[in-house]
Protein backbone atom coordinates (compact mmCIF):
# COMPACT_ATOMS: atom_id res chain seq x y z
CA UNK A 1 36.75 -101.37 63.77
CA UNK A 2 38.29 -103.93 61.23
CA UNK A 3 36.12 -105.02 58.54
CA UNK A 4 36.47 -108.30 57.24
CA UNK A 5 35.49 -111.43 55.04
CA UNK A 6 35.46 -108.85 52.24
CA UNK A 7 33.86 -110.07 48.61
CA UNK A 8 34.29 -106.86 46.98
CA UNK A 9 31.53 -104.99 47.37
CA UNK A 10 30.60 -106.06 50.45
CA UNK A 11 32.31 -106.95 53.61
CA UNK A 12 30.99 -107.83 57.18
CA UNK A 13 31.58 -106.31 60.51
CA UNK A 14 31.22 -107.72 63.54
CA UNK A 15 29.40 -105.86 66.16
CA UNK A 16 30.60 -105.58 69.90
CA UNK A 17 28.05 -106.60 72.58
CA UNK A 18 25.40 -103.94 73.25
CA UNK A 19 26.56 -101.81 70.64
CA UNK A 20 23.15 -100.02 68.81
CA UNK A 21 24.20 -98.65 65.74
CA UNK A 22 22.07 -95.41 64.88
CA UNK A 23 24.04 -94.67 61.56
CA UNK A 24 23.42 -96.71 58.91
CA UNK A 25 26.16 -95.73 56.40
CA UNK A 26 29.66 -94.24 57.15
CA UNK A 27 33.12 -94.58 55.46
CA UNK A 28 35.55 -97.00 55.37
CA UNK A 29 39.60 -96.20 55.69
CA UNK A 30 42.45 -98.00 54.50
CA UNK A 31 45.65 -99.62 56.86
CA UNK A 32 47.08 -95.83 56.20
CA UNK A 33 44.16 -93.72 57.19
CA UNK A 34 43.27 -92.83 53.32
CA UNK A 35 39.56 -92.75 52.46
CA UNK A 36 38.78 -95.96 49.96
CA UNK A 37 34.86 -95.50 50.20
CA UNK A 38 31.32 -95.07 51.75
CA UNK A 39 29.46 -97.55 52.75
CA UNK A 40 26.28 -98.65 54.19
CA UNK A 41 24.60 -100.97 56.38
CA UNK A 42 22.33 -103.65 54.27
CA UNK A 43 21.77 -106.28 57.26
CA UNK A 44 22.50 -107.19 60.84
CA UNK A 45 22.37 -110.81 62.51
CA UNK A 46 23.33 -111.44 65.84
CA UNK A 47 26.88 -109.64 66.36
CA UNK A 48 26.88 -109.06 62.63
CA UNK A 49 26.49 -106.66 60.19
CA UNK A 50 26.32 -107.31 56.10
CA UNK A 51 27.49 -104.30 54.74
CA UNK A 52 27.70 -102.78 50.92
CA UNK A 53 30.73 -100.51 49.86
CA UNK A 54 28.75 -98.32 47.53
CA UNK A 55 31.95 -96.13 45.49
CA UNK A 56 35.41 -97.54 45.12
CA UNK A 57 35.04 -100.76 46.09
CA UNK A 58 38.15 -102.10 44.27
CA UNK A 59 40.25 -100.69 47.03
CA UNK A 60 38.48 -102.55 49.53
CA UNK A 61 40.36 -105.17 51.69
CA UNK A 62 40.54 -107.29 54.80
CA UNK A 63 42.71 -104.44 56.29
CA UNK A 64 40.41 -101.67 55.87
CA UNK A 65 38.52 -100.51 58.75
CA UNK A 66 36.08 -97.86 60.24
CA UNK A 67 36.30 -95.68 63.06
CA UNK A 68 33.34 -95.71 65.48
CA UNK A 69 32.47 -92.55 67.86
CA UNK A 70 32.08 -92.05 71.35
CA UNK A 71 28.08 -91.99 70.36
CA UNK A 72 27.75 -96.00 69.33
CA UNK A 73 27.24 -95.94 65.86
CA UNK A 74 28.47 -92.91 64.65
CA UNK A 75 30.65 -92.85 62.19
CA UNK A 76 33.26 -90.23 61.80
CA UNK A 77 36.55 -89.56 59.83
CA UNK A 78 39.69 -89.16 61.88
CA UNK A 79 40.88 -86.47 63.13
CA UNK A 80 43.42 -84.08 61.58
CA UNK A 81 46.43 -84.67 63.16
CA UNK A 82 49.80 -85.79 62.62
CA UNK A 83 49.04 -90.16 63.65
CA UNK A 84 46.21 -91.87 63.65
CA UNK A 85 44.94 -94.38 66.13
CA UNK A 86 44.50 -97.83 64.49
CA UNK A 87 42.57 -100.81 66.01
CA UNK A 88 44.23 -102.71 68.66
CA UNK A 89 46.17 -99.47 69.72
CA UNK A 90 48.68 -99.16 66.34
CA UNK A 91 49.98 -95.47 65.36
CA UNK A 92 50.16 -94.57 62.50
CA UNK A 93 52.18 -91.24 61.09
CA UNK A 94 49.48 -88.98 58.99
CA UNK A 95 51.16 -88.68 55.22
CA UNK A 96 50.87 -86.94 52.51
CA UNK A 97 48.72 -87.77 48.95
CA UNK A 98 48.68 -87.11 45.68
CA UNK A 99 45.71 -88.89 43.98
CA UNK A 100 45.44 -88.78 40.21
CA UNK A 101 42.99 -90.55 37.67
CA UNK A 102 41.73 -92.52 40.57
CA UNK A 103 45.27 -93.60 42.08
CA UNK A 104 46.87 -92.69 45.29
CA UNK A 105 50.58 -92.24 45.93
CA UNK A 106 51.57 -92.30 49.41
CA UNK A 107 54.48 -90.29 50.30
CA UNK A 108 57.41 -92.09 51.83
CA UNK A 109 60.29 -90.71 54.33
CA UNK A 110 63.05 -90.53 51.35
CA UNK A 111 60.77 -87.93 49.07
CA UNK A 112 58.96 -90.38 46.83
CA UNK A 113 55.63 -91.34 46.52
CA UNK A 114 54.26 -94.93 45.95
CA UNK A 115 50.80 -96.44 44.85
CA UNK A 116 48.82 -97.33 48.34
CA UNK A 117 47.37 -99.91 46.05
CA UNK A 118 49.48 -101.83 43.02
CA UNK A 119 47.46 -100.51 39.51
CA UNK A 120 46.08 -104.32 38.02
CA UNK A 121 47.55 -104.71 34.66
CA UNK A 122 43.97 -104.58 33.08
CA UNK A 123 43.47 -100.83 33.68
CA UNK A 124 45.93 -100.21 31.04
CA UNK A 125 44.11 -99.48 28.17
CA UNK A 126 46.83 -100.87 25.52
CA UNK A 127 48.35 -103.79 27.54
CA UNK A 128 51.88 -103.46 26.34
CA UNK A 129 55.27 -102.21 27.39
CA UNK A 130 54.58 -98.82 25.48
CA UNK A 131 51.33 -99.20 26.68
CA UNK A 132 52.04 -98.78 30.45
CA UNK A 133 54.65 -96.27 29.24
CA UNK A 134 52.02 -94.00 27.86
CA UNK A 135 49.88 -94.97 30.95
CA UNK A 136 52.31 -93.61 32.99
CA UNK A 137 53.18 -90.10 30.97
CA UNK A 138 49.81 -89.82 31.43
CA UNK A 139 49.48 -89.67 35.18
CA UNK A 140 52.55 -87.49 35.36
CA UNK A 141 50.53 -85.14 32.84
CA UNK A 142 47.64 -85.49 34.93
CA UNK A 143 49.73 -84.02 37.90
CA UNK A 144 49.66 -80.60 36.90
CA UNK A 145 53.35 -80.05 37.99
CA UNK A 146 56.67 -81.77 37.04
CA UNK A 147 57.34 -85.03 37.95
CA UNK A 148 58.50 -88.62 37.12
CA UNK A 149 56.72 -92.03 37.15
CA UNK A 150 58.48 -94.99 36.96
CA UNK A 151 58.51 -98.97 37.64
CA UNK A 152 60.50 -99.81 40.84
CA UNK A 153 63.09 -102.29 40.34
CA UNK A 154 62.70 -105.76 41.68
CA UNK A 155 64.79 -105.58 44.67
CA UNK A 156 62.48 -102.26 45.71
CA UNK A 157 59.53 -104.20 45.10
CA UNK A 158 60.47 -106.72 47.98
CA UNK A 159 61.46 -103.48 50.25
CA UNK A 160 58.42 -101.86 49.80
CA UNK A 161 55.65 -104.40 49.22
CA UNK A 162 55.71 -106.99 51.78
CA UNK A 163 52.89 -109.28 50.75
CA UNK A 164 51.09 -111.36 53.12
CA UNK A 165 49.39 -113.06 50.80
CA UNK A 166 50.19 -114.25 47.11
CA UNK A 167 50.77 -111.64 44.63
CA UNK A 168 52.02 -111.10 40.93
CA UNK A 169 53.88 -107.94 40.31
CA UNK A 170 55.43 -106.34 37.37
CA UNK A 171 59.14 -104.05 37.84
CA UNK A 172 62.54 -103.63 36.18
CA UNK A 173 65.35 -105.75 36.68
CA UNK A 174 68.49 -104.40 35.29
CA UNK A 175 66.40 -102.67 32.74
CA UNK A 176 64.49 -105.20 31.56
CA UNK A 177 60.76 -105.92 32.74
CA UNK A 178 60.06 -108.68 35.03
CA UNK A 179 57.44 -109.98 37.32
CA UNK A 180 58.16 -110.32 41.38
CA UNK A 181 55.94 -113.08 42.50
CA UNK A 182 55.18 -113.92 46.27
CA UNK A 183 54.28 -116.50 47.86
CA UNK A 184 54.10 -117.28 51.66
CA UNK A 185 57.18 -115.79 53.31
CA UNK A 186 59.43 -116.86 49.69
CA UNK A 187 59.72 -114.79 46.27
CA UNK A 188 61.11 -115.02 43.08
CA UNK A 189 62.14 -112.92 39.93
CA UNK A 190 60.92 -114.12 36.62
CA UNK A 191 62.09 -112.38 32.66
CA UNK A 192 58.06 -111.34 31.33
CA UNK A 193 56.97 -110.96 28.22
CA UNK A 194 54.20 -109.16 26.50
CA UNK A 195 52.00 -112.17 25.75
CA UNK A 196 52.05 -113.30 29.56
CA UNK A 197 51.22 -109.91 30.47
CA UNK A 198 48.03 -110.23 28.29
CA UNK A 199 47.35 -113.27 29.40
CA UNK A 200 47.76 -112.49 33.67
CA UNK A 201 46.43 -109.22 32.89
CA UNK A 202 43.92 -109.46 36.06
CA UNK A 203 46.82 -111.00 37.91
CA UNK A 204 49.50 -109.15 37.88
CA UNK A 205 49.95 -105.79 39.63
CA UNK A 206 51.48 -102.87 38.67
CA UNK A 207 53.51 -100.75 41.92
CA UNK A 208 54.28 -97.52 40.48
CA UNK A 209 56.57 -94.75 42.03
CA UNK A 210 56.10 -90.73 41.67
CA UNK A 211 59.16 -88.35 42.24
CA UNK A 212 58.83 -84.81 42.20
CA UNK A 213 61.26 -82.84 39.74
């Protein structure tokens, strides 16, 4: 069941016709089947329900969703198996994650791993090109085994992202940092500097790749 009109934390749900829900909380999934949070049930009027995502809420989005039982209202995670059913009928292949310090990398058919969710700029504690630097040694440390975390260059960042709605986010263009900004169905590639990161700091978006060494 798709969740929607999400104000981080809360989202609504709307309820299908004769449908009694007997659980009041449960746990919402993202598009790729990874758990982003619990949540629970605050109100219900009519065919909808006002609900409250009560840990993680900043990976909340219009394309999360729940998975309802056979028993209306139950909640339950998906099964373990290779694909996942998504609403309206979708398949999705099961993959493999490495969360650390709160992020999740999503591993990808060449080998790599990628952020499900862009990092925001602002959870860098010293916003600065040595600052994400040392952001980034620290995840790899934080790994436990060896590894490598980079920026992806621009031209991955319009393979890998596409953005249906408008987004700021920060790569490498021959080297150099620059920002990849969408909007609509256009993008373009923009030189950055350290004050505008400051300054867009809860705008622009950080997609981060891990390789394994």
């Amino acid at each position: 069941m798709k969740i929607s009109d999400v104000r981080p934390p809360f989202f609504l749900l709307d309820i299908p016709e004769n449908y009694n829900w007997k659980n009041k909380s449960g746990v919402i999934y993202s598009k790729g089947g990874i758990e982003v949070g619990k949540f629970k049930i605050l109100d219900v009027s009519g065919n909808k329900a006002l609900c409250e995502c009560i840990d993680h809420s900043a990976d909340l989005n219009n394309r999360c969703y729940i998975e309802v039982g056979h028993d209306p209202g139950t909640i339950q995670k998906p099964e373990e198996q290779s694909a996942i059913k998504m609403p309206g009928g979708e398949s999705l292949v099961r993959s493999e994650i490495i969360k650390i310090r709160g992020i999740r990398f999503v591993k990808q058919k060449n080998e790599i791993f990628i952020t499900e969710n862009p990092v925001p700029v602002s959870m860098v504690p010293d916003i600065s090109f040595s600052g994400i630097d040392n952001f980034m040694e620290k995840i790899e440390a934080g790994y436990g085994k060896k590894c490598k975390v980079n920026y992806f260059g621009s031209d991955e960042i319009k393979e890998y992202f596409i953005q249906e709605e408008e987004m700021i986010m920060l790569g490498v263009k021959n080297g150099s940092p620059v920002i990849v900004l969408f909007s609509g169905a256009g993008f373009r590639v923009n030189r950055v500097s350290e004050k505008i990161l400051s300054k867009l700091k809860y705008e622009i978006y950080i997609p981060l790749k891990l390789e394994r060494l």
